[in-house]
N, C-alpha and C. Protein backbone atom coordinates (compact mmCIF):
# COMPACT_ATOMS: atom_id res chain seq x y z
N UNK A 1 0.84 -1.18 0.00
CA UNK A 1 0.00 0.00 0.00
C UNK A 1 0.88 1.24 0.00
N UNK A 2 0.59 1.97 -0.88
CA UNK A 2 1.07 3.40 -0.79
C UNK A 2 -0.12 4.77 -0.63
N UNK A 3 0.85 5.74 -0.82
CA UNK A 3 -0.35 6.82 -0.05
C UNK A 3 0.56 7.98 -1.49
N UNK A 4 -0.54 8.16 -2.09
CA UNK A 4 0.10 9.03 -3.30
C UNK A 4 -1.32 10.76 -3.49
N UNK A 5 -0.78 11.79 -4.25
CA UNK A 5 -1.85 12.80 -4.61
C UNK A 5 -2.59 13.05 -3.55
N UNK A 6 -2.35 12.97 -2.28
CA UNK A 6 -2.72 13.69 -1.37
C UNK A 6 -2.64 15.44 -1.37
N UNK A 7 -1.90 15.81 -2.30
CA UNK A 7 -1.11 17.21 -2.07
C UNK A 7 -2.04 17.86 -2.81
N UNK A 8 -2.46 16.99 -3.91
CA UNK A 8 -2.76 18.04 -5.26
C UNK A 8 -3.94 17.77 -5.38
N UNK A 9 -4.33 18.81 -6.23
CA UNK A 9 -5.77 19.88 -6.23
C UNK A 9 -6.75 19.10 -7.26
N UNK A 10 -7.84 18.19 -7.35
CA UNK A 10 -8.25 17.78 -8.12
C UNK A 10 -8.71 18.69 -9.47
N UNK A 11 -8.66 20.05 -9.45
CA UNK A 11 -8.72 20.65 -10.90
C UNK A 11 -7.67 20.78 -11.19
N UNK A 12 -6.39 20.22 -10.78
CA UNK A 12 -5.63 20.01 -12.10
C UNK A 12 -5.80 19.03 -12.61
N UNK A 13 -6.49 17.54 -12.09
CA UNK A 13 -6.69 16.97 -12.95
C UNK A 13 -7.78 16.68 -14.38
N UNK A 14 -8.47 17.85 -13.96
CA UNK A 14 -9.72 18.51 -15.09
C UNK A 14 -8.95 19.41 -16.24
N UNK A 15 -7.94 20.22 -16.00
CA UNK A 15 -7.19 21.13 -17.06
C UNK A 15 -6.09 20.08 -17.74
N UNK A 16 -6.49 19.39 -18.78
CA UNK A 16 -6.05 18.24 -19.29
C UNK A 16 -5.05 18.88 -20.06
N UNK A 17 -4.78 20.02 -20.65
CA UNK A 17 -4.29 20.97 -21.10
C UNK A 17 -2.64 21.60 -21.13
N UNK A 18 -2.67 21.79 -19.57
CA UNK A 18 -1.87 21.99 -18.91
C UNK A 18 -0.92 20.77 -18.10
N UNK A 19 0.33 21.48 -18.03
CA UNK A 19 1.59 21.00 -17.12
C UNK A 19 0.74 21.30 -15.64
N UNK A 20 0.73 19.90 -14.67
CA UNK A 20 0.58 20.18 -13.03
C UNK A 20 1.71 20.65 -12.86
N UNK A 21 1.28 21.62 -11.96
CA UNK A 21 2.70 22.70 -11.20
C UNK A 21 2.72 21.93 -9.97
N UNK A 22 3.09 20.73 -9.38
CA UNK A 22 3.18 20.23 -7.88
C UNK A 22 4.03 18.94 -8.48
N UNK A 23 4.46 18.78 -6.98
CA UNK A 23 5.03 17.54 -6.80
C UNK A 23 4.03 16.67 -6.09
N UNK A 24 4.47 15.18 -6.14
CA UNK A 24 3.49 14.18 -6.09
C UNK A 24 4.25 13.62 -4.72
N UNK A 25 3.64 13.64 -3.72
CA UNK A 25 4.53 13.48 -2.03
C UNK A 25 3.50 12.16 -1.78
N UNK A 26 4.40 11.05 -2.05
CA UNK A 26 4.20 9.45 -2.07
C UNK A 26 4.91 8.86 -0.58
N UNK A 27 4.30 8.22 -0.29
CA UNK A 27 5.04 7.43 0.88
C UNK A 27 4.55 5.88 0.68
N UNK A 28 5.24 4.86 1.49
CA UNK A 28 4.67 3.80 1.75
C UNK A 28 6.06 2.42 2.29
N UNK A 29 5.48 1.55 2.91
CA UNK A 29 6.61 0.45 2.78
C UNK A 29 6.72 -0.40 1.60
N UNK A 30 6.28 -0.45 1.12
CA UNK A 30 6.54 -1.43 -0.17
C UNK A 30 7.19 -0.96 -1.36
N UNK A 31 8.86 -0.96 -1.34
CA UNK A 31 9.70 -0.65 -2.58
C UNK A 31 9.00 -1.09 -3.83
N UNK A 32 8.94 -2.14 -4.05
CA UNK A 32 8.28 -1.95 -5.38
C UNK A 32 7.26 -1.73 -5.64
N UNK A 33 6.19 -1.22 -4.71
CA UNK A 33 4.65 -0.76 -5.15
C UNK A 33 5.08 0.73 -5.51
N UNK A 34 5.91 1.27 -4.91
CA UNK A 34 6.52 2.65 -5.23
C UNK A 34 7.24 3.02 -6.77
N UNK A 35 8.04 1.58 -6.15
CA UNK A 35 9.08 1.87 -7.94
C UNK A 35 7.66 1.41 -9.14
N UNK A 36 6.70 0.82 -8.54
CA UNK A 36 6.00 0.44 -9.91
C UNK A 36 5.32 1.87 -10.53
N UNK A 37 4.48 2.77 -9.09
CA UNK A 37 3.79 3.76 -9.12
C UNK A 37 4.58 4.80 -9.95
N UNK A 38 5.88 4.88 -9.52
CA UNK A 38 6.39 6.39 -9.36
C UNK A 38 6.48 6.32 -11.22
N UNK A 39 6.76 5.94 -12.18
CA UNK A 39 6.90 5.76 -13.69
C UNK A 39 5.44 6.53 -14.43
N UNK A 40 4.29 5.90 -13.13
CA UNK A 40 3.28 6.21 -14.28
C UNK A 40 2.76 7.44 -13.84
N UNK A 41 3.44 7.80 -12.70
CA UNK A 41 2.99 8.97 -11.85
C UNK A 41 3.34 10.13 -13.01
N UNK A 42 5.12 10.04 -13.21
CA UNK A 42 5.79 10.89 -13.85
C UNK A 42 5.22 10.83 -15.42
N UNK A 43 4.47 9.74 -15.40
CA UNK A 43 3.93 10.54 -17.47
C UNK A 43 2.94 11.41 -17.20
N UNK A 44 2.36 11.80 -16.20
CA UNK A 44 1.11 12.94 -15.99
C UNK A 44 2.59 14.49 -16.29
N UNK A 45 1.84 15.08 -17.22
CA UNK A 45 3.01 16.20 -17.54
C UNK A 45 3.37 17.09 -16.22
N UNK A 46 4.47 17.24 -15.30
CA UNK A 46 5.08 18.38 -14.88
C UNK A 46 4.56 17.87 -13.42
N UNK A 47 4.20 16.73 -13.22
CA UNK A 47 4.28 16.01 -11.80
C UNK A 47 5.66 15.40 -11.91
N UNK A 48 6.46 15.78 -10.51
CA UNK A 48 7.84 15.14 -9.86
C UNK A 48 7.50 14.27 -8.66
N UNK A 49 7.86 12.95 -8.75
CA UNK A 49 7.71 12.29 -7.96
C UNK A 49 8.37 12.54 -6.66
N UNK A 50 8.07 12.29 -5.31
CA UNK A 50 9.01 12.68 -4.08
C UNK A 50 8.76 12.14 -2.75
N UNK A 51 9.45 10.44 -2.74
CA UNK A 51 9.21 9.60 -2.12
C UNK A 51 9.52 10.37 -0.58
N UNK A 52 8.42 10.38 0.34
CA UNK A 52 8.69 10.53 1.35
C UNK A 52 9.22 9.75 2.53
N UNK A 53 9.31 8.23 1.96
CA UNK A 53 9.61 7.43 3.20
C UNK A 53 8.41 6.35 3.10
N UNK A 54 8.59 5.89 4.78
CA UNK A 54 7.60 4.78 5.25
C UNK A 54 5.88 5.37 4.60
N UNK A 55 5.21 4.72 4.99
CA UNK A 55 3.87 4.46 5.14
C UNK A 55 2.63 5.51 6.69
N UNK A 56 3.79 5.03 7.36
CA UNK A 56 3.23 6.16 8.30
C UNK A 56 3.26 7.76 8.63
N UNK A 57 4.34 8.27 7.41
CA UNK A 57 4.30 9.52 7.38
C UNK A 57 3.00 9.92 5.88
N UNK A 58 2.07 8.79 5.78
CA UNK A 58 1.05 9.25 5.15
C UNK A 58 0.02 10.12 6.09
N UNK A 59 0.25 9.82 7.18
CA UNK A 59 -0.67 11.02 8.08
C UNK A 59 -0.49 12.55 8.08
N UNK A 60 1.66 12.83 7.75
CA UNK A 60 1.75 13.98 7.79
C UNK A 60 1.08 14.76 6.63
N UNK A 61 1.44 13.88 5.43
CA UNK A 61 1.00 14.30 4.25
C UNK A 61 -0.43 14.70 4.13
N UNK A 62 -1.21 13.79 4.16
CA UNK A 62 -2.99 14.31 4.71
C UNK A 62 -3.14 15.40 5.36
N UNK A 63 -2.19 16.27 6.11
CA UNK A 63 -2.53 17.26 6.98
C UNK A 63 -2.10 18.69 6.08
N UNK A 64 -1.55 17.95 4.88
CA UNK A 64 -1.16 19.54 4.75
C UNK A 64 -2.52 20.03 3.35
N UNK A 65 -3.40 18.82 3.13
CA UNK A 65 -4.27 18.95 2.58
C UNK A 65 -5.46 20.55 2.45
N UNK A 66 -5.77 20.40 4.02
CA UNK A 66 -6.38 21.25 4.61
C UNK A 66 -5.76 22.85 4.18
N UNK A 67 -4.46 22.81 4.51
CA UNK A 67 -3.78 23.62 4.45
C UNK A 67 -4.02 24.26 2.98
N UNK A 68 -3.65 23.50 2.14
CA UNK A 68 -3.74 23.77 0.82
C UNK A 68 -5.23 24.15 0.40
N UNK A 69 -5.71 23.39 0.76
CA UNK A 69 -7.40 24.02 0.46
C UNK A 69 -8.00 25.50 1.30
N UNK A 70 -7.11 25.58 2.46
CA UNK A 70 -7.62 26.91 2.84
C UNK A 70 -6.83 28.00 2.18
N UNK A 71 -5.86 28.02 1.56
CA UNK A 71 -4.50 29.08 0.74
C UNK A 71 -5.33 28.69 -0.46
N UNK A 72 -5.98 27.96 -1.14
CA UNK A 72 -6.97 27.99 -2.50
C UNK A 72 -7.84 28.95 -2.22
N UNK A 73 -8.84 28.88 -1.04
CA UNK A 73 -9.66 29.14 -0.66
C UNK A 73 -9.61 31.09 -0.45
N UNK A 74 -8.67 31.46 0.36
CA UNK A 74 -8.05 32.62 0.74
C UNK A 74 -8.06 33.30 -0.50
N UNK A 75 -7.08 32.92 -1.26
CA UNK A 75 -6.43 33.27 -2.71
C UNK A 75 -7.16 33.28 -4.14
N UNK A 76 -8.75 32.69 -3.65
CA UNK A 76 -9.59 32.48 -5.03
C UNK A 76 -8.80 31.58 -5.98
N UNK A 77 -8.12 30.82 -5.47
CA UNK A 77 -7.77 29.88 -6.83
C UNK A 77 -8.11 28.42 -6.56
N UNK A 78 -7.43 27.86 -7.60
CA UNK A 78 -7.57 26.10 -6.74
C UNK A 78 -6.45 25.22 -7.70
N UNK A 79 -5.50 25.69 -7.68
CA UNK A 79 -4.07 25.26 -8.04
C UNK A 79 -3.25 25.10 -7.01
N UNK A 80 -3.38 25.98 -6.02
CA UNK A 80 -2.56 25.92 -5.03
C UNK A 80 -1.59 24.48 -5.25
N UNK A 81 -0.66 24.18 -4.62
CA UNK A 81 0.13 23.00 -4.00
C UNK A 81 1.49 23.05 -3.78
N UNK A 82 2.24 21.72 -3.62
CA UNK A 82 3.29 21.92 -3.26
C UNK A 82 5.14 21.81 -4.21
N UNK A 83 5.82 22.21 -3.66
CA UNK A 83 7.06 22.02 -4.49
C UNK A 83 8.20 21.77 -4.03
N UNK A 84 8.84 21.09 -4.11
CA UNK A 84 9.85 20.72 -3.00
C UNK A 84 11.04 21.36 -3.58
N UNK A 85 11.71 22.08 -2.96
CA UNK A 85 12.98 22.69 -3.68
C UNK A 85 14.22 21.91 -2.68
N UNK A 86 15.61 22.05 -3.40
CA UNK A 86 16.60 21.98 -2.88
C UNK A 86 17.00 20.44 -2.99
N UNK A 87 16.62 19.97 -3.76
CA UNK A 87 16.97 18.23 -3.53
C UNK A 87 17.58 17.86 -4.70
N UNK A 88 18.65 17.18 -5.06
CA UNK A 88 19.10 16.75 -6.27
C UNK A 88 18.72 15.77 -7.23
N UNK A 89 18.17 16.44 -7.97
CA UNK A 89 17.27 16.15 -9.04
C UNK A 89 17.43 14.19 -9.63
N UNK A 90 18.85 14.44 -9.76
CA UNK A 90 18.98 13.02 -9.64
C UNK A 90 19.10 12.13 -8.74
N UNK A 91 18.45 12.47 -7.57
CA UNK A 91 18.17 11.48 -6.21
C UNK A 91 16.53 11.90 -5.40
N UNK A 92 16.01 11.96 -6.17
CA UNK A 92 14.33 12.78 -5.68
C UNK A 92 14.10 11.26 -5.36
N UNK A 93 13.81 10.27 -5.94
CA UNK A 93 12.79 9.27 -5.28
C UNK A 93 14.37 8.06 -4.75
């Protein structure tokens, strides 16, 4: 079991159009349910995969949900999400 798209805003997945501006904050114990996920994750255009670890930091992830929906909410938009900076590109997952 993994815990994936918690972060991101279901109208990006309606603007079929467009590059998603977020990263995709995945967790779980199972290496290869991850390595299977993370491939088909990355053909959705301008989603970066960004393995967070175990399975139980799927709770942190769920929390920042809220968060994001109230900064949509505030801001009149509903793109909001997240981006992880500072990590080397060739070691993200």
């Amino acid at each position: 079991m993994i815990c994936a798209f918690n972060n991101i805003s279901q109208t990006w997945f309606m603007q079929l159009d467009e590059e998603i501006d977020c990263d995709c904050l995945i967790c779980g114990d199972d290496r290869d349910a991850k390595a299977m996920v993370t491939p088909l994750i990355e053909k959705i255009p301008g989603l970066r995969v960004i393995d967070c670890g175990a399975l139980e930091r799927a709770s942190i992830i769920e929390k920042i949900t809220p968060l994001l929906i109230g900064l949509n909410i505030r801001n009149k938009c509903q793109f909001g999400g997240i981006r992880i900076t500072g990590l080397d590109k060739g070691r993200v997952c």
